[in-house]
Protein backbone atom coordinates (compact mmCIF):
# COMPACT_ATOMS: atom_id res chain seq x y z
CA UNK A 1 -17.61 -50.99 2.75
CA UNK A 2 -16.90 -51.45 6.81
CA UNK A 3 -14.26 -48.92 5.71
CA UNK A 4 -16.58 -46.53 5.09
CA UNK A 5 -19.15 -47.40 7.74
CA UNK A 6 -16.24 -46.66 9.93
CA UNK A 7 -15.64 -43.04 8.75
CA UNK A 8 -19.65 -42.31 8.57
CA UNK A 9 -19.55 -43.34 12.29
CA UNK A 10 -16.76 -41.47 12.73
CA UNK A 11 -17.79 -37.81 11.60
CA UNK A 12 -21.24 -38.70 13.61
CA UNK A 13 -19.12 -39.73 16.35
CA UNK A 14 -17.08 -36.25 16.28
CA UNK A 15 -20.92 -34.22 15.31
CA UNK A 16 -22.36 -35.73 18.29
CA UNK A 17 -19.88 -34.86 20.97
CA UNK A 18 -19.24 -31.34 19.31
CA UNK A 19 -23.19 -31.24 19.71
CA UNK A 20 -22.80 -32.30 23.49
CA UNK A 21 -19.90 -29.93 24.11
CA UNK A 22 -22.40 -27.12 22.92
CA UNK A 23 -24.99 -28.11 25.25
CA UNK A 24 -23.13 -28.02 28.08
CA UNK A 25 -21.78 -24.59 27.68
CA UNK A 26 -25.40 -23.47 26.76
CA UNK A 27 -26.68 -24.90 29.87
CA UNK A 28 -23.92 -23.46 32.38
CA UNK A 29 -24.82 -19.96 30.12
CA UNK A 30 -28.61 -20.64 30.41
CA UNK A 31 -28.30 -21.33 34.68
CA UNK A 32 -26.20 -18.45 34.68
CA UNK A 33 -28.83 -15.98 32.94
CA UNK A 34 -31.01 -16.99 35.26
CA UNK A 35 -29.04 -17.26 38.43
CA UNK A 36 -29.37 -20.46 39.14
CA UNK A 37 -25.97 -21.95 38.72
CA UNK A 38 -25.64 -21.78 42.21
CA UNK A 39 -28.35 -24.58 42.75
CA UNK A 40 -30.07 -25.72 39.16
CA UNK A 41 -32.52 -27.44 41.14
CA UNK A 42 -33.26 -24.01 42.16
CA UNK A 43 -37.57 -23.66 42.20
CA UNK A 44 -38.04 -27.08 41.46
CA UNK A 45 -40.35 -28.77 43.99
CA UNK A 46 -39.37 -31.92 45.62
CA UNK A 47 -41.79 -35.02 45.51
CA UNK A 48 -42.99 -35.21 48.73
CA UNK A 49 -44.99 -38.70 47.31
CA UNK A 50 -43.22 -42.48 46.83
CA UNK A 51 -42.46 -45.81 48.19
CA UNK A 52 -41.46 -46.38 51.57
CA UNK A 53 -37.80 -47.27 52.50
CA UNK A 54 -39.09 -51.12 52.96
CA UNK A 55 -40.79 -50.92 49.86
CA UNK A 56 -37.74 -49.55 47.47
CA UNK A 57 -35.32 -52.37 49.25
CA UNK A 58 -37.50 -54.97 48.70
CA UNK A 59 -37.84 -54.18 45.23
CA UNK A 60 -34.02 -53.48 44.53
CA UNK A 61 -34.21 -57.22 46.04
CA UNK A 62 -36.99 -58.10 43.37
CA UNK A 63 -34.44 -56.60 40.95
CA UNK A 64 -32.03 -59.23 42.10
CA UNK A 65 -33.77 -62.18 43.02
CA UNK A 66 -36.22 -62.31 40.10
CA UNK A 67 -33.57 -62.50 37.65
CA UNK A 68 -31.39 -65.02 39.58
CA UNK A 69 -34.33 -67.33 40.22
CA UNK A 70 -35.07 -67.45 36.66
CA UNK A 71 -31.40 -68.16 35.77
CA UNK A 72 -31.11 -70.74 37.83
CA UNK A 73 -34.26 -72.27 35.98
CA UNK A 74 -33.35 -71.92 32.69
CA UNK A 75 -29.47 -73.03 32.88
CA UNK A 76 -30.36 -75.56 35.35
CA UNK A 77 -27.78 -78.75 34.37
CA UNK A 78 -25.53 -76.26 32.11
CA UNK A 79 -21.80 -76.04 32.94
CA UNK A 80 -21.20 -72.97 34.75
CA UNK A 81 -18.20 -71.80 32.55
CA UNK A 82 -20.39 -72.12 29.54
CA UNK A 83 -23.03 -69.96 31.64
CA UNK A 84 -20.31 -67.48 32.42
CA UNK A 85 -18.58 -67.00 28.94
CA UNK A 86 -20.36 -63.99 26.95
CA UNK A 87 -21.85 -65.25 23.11
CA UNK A 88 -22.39 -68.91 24.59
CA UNK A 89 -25.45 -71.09 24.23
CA UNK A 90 -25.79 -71.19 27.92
CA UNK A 91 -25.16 -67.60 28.50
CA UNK A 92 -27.97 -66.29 25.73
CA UNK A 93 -29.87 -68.58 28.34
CA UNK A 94 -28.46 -66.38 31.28
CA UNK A 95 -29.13 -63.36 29.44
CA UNK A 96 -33.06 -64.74 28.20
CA UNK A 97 -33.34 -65.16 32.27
CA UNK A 98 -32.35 -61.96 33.02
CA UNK A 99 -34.77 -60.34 30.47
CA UNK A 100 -37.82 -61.86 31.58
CA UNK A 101 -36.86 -60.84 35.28
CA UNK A 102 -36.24 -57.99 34.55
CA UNK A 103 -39.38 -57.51 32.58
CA UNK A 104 -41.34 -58.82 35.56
CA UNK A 105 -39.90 -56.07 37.99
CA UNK A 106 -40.51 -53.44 35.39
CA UNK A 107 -44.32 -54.16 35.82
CA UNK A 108 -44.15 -54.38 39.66
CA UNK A 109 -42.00 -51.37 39.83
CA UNK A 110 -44.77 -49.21 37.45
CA UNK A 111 -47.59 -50.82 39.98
CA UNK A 112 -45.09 -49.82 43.20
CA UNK A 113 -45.39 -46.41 42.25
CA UNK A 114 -48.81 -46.52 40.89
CA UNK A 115 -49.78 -47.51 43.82
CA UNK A 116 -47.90 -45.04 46.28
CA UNK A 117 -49.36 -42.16 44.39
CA UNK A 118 -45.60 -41.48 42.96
CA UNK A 119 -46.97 -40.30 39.72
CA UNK A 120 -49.48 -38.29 41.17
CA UNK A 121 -49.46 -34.63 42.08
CA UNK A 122 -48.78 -31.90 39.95
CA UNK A 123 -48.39 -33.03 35.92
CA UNK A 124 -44.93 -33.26 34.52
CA UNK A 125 -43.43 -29.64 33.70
CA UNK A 126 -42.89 -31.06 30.06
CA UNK A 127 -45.23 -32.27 27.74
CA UNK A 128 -44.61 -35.12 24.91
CA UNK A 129 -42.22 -33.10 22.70
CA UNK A 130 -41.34 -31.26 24.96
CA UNK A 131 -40.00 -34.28 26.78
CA UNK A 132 -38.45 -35.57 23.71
CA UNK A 133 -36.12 -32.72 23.15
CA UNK A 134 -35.09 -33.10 26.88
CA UNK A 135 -34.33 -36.48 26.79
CA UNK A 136 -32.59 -35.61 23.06
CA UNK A 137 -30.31 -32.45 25.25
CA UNK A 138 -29.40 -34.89 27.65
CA UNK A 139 -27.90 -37.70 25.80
CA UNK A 140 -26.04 -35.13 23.88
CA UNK A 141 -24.85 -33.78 26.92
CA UNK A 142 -23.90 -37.26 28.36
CA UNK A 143 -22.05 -38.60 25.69
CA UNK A 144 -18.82 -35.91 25.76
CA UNK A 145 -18.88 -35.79 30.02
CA UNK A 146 -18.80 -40.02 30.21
CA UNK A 147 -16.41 -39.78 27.07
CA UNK A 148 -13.57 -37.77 28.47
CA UNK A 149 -14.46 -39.75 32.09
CA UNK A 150 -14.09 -43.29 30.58
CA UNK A 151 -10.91 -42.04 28.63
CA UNK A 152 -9.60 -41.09 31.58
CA UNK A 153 -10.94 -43.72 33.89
CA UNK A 154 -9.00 -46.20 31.46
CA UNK A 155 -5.89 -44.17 31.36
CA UNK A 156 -6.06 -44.91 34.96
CA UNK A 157 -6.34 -48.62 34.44
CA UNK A 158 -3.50 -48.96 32.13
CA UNK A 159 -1.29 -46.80 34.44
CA UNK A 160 -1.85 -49.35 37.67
CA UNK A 161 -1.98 -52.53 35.17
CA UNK A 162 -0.55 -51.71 32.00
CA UNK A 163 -0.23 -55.05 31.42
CA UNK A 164 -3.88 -56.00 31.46
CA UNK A 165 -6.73 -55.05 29.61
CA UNK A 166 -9.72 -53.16 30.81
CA UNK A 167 -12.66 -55.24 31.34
CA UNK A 168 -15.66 -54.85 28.91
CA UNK A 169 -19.04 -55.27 29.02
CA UNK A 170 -20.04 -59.14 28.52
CA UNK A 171 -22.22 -57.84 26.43
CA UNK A 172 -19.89 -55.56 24.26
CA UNK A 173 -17.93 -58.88 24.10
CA UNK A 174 -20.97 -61.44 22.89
CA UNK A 175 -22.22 -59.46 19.51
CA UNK A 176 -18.60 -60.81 17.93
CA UNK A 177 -18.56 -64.14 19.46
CA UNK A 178 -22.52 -65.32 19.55
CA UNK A 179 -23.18 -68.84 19.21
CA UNK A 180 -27.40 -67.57 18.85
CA UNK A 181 -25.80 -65.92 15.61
CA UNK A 182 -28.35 -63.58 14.50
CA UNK A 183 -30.50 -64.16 16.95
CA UNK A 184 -28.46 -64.12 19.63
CA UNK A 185 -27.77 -60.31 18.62
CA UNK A 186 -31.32 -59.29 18.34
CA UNK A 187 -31.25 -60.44 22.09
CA UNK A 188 -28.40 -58.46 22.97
CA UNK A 189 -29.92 -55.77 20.88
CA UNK A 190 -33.30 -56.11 23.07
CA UNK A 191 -31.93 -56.31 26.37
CA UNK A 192 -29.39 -53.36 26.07
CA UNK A 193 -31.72 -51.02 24.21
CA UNK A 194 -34.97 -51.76 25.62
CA UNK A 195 -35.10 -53.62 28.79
CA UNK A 196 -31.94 -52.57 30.66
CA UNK A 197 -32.82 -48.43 30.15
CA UNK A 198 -36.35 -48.67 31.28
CA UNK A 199 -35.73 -51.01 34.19
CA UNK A 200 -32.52 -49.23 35.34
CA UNK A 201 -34.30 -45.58 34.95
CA UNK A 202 -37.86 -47.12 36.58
CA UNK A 203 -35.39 -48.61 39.44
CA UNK A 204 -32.89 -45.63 39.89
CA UNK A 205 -34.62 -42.22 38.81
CA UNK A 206 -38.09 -43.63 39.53
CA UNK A 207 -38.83 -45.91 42.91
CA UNK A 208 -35.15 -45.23 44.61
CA UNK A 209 -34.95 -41.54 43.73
CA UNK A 210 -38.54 -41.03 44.45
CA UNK A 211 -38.22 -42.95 47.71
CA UNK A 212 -35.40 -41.07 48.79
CA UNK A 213 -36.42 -37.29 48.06
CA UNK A 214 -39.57 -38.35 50.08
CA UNK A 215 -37.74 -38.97 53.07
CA UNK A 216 -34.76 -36.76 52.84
CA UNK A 217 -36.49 -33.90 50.99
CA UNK A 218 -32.75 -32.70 49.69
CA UNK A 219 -33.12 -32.77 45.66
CA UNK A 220 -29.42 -33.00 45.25
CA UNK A 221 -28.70 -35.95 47.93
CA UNK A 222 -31.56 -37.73 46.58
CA UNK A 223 -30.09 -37.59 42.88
CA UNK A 224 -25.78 -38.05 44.16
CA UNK A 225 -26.98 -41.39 46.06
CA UNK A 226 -29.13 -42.87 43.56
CA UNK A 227 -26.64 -42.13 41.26
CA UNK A 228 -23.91 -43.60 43.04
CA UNK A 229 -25.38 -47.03 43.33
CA UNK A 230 -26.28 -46.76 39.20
CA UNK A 231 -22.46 -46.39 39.22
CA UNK A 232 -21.79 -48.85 41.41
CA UNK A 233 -24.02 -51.93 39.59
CA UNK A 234 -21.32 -51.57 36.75
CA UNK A 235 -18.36 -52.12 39.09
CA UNK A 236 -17.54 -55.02 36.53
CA UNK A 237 -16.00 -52.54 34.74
CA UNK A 238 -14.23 -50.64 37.07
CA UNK A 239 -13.08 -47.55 34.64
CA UNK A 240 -16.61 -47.27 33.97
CA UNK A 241 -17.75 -46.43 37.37
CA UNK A 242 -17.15 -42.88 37.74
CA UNK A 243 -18.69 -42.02 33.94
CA UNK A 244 -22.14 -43.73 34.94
CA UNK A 245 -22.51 -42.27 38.24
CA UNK A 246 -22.25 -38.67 36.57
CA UNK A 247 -24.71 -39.80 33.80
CA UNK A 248 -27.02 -41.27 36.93
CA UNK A 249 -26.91 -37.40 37.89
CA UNK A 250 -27.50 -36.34 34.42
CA UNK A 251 -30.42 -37.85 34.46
CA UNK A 252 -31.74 -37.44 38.10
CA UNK A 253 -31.85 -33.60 37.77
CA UNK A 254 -33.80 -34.40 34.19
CA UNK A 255 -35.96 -36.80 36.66
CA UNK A 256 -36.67 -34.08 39.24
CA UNK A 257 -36.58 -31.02 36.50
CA UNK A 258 -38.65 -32.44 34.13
CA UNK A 259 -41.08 -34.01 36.38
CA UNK A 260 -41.09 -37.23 34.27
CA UNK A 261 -39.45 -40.32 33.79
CA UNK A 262 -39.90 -40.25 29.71
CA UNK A 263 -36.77 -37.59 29.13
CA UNK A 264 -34.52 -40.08 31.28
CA UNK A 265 -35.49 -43.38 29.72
CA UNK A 266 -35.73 -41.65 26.27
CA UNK A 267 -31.79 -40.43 26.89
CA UNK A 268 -30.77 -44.05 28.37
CA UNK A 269 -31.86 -46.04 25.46
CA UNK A 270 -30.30 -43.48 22.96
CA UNK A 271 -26.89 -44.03 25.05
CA UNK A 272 -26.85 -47.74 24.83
CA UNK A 273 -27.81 -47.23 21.27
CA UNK A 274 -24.79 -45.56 20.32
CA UNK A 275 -22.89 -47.74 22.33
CA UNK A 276 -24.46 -50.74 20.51
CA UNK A 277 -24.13 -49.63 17.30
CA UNK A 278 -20.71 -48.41 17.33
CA UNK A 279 -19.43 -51.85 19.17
CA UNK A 280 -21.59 -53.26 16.15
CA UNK A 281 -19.97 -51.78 12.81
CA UNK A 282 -16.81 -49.74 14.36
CA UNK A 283 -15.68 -50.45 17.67
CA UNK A 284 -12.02 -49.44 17.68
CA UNK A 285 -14.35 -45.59 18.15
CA UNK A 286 -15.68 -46.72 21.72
CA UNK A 287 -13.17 -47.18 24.97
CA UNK A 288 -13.97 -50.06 26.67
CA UNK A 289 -17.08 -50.35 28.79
């Protein structure tokens, strides 16, 4: 049976990034129809609307602190090991903290740029299907780019220390060894597919990319430094650095294209999906992340 799970995944595995690779090439065809492979941002206005500088640092702070405060409460009196090793009792507590922080900042970033008129202006260029198919494009053409990047980011890793493994994700690592059991991958489930996309995107493509094509007014440094510190959050996983900072510029040129934040959130939880599922019933498919 997990035999043949393996070899559904598989073919969808080998559909999806044949998919992706077709995207691509229909997008570099597309920009150059219409003579804008130069500069795809080309026509696109810039949001001239957003948080202030003090405003986005203090809530990438929130985006720490919250979290941290909250862990601190709820593993209060736990041994830190236990805290630290992925599928304990005391790190499902971590990972509970971390949720509800998260969470909290989520609302306080959507009121941040409620309030700062950052989803005012002109409407989104895309409507609700519309939007859909974007944010369906995009993860199809993420998955091949951060594919061949991770395989070669982990080449990389086994050249300079062949004798160690790459690191994974703690979470990758807890759905095999949960002590919550079912539970405790519901949780995972949660966090990676709900919570972590919309706070990352509301955080990286919403109130820092916002904030920084405000005062720069450059589309493309905006979206290469925002991206760059999405990359940079994952430097637990060192071989994974380089594929998320391209998918952070993936979806900041969806961001600023679009004219939403739906397509990128929409193509962020579709990504951890696959990554979830696949680590779920076939992982020997995914490199490590």
């Amino acid at each position: 049976m997990l035999a043949a799970m393996a070899l559904i995944l598989q073919v969808v595995d080998l559909v999806l990034l044949g998919a992706g690779c077709l995207c691509v090439i229909g997008f570099v065809v597309r920009l150059r129809r219409r003579g804008r492979w130069r500069n795809p941002l080309s026509g696109v206005a810039i949001p001239e609307q957003g948080p202030s500088g003090l405003s986005a640092v203090m809530m990438i702070l929130a985006f720490i602190a919250v979290p941290m405060a909250l862990l601190d409460l709820l593993t209060h009196g736990l041994p830190w090991e236990e805290v630290l090793r992925p599928g304990s009792y005391a790190w499902h507590r971590a990972q509970t903290a971390d949720g509800i922080g998260k969470s909290i900042v989520c609302l306080l970033m959507i009121g941040l740029l409620a309030r700062t008129r950052a989803f005012a202006g002109p409407p989104p260029r895309v409507g609700l299907w519309s939007g859909i198919l974007v944010g369906l494009v995009g993860v199809l053409v993420i998955v091949p780019i951060v594919t061949v990047q991770l395989r070669m980011g982990t080449l990389v890793w086994e050249w300079i220390q062949p004798e160690v493994e790459p690191p994974q994700h703690p979470v990758l690592l807890a759905l095999n060894t949960s002590d919550w059991g079912r539970w405790g991958i519901v949780q995972l489930l949660l966090g990676a597919v709900v919570i972590a996309p919309l706070a990352e995107e509301l955080l990286f493509r919403g109130v820092l990319l916002q904030t920084l094509c405000r005062h720069l007014r450059l589309g493309w440094a905006a979206i290469l430094f925002s991206s760059v510190l999405f990359g940079c959050v994952h430097v637990g996983q060192p071989q994974a650095v380089l594929p998320l900072t391209s998918m952070g510029i993936i979806l900041g040129y969806l961001r600023l294209r679009s004219g939403s934040l739906g397509p990128c959130i929409l193509a962020h939880i579709l990504f951890n999906a696959r990554t979830m599922t696949f680590n779920l019933l076939a992982s020997e498919l995914l490199e490590p992340v």
